[in-house]
C-alpha atoms as a PDB file:
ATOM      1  CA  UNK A   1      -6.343 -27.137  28.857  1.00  0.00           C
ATOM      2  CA  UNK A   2      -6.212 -29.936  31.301  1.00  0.00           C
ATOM      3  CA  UNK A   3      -9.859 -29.136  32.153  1.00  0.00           C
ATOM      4  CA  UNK A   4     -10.432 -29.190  28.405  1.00  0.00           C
ATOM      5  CA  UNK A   5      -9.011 -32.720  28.371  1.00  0.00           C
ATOM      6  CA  UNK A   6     -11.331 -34.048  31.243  1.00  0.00           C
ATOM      7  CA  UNK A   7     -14.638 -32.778  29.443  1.00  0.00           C
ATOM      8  CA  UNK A   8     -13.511 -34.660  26.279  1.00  0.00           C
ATOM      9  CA  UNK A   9     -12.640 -37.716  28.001  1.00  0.00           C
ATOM     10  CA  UNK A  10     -16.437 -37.506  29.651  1.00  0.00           C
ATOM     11  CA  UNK A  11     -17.906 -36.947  26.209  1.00  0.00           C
ATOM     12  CA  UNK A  12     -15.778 -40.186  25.301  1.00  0.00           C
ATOM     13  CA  UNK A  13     -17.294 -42.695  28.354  1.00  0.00           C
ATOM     14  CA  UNK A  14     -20.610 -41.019  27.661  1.00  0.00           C
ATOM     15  CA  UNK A  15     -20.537 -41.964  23.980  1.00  0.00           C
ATOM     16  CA  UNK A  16     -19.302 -45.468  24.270  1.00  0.00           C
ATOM     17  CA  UNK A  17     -21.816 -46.416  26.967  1.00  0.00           C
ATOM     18  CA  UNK A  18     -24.354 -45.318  23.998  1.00  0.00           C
ATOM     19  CA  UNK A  19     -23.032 -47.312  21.042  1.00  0.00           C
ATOM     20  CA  UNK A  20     -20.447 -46.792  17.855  1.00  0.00           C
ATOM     21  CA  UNK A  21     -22.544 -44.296  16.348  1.00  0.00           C
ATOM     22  CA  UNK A  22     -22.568 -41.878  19.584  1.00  0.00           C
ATOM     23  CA  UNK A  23     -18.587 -42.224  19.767  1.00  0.00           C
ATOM     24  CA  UNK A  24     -18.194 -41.637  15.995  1.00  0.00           C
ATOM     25  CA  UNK A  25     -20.497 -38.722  15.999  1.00  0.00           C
ATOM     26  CA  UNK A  26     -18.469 -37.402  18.984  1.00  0.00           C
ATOM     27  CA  UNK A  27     -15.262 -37.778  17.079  1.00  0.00           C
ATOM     28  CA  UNK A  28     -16.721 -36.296  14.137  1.00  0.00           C
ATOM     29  CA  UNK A  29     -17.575 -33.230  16.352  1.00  0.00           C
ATOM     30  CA  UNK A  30     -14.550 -32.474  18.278  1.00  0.00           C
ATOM     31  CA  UNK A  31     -12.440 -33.211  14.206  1.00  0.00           C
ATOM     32  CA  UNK A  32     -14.893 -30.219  12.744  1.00  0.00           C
ATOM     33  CA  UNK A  33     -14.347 -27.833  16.489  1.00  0.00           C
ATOM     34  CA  UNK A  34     -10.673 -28.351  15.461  1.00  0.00           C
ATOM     35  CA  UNK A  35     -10.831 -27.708  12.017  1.00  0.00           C
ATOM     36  CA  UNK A  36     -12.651 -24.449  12.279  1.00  0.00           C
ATOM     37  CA  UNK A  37      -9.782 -23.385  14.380  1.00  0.00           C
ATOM     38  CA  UNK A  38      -7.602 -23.306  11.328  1.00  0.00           C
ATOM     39  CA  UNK A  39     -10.289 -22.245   9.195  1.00  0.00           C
ATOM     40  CA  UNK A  40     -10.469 -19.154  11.120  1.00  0.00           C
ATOM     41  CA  UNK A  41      -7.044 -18.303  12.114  1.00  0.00           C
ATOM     42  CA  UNK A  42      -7.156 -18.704   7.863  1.00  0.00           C
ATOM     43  CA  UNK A  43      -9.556 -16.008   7.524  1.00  0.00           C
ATOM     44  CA  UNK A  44      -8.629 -13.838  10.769  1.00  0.00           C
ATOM     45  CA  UNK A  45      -4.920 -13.452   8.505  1.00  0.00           C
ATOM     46  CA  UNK A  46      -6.740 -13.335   4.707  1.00  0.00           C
ATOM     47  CA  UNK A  47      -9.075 -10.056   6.601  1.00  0.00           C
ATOM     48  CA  UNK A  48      -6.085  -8.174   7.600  1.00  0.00           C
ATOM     49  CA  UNK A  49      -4.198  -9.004   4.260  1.00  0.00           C
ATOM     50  CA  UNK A  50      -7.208  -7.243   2.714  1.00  0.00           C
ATOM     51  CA  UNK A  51      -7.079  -4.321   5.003  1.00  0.00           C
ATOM     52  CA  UNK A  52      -3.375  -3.776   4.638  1.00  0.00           C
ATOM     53  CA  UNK A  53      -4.433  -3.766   0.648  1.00  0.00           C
ATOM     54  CA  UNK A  54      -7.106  -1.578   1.319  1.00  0.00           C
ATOM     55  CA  UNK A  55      -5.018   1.028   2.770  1.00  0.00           C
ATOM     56  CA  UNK A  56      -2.480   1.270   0.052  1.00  0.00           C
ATOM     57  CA  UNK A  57      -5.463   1.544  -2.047  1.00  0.00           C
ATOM     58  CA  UNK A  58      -6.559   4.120   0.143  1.00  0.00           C
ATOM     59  CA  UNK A  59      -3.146   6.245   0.112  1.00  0.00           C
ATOM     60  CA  UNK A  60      -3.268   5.574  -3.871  1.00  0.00           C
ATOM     61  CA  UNK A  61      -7.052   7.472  -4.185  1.00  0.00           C
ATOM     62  CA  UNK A  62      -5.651  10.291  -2.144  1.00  0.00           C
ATOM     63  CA  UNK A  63      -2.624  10.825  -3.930  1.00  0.00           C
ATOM     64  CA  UNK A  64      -5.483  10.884  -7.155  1.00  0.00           C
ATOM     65  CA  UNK A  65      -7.252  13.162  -5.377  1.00  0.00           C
ATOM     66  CA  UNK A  66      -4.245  15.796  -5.071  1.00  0.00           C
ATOM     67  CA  UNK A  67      -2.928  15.603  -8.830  1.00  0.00           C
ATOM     68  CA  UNK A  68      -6.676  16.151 -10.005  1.00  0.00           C
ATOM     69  CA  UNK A  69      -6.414  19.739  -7.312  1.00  0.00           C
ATOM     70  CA  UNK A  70      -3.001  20.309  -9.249  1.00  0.00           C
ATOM     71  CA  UNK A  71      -4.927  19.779 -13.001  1.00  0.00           C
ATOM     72  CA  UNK A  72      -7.680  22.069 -12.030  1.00  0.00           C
ATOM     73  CA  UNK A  73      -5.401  24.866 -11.210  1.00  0.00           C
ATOM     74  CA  UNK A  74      -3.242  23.833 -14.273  1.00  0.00           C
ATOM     75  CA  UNK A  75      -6.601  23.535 -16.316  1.00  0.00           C
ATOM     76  CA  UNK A  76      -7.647  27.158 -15.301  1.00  0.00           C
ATOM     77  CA  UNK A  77      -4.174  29.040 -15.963  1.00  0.00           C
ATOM     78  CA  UNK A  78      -4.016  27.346 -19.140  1.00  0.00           C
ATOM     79  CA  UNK A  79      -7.783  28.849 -20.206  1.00  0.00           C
ATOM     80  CA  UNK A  80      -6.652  32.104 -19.032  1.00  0.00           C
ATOM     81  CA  UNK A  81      -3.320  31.531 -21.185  1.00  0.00           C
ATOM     82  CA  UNK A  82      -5.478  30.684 -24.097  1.00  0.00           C
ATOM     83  CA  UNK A  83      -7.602  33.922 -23.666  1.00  0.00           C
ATOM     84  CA  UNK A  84      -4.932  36.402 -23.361  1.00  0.00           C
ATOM     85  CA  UNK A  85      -3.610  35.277 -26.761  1.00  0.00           C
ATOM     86  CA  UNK A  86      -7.112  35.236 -28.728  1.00  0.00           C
ATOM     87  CA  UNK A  87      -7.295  38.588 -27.606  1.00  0.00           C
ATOM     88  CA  UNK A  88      -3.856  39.693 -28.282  1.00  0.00           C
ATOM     89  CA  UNK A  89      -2.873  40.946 -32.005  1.00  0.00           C
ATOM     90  CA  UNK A  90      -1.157  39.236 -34.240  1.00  0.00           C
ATOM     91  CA  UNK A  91       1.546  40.685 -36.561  1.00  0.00           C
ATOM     92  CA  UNK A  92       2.394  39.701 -40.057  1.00  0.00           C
ATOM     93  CA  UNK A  93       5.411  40.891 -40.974  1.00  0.00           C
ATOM     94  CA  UNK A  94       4.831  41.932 -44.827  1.00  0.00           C
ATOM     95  CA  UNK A  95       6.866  39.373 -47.484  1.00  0.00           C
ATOM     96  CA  UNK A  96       8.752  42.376 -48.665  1.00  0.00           C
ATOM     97  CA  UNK A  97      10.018  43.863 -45.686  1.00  0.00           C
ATOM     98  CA  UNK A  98      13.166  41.355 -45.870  1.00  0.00           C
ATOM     99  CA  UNK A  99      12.832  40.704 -42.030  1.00  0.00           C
ATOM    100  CA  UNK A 100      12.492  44.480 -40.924  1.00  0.00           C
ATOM    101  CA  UNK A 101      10.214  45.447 -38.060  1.00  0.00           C
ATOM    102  CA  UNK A 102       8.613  48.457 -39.461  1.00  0.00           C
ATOM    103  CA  UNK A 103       6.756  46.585 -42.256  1.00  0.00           C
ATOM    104  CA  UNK A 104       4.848  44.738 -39.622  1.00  0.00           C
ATOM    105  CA  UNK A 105       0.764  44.912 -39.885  1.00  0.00           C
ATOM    106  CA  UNK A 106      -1.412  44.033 -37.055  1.00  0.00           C
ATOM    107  CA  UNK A 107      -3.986  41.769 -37.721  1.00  0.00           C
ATOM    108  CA  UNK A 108      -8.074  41.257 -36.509  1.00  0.00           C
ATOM    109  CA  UNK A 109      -8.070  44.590 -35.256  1.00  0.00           C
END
């Protein structure tokens, strides 16, 4: 820092022995060094807010991921659900029958 301080303070004799404009440009330059500072300590902490977000959006697509494995497998035991009763017979029990099981017809076979 204190070697910092000397440089500056060269810069500064340098640019008054040259005239108002070399001093005010030398200002200008060590004001813009200074503000970039900020301006990236700004954007170091805006990078790793993003990449905090990113992760959670990360953990989010996985978790995506797993319920579509868990629909597929639901998806296929459903079809196979669905086939066993297209194929099974149905029974109609017949209007007269008053409820009893031995009137019952099997039908689409």
């Amino acid at each position: 820092m204190k070697g910092e301080k000397i440089m500056w303070e060269d810069i500064i004799m340098l640019a008054i022995g040259n005239g108002l404009w070399a001093v005010l440009s030398c200002l200008l330059l060590a004001y813009l060094l200074k503000d970039s500072k900020k301006r990236e300590a700004k954007f170091t902490q805006l990078i790793q807010d993003l990449s905090d977000r990113l992760k959670v959006v990360s953990q989010i697509h996985d978790g995506v991921k797993a319920l579509g494995g868990r629909l597929d497998v639901l998806a296929a035991t459903t079809a196979a659900k669905a086939v066993a009763v297209q194929n099974a017979p149905i029974l109609v029990t017949h209007p007269r029958s008053r409820g009893r099981a031995n009137k019952a017809v099997a039908v689409g076979e």
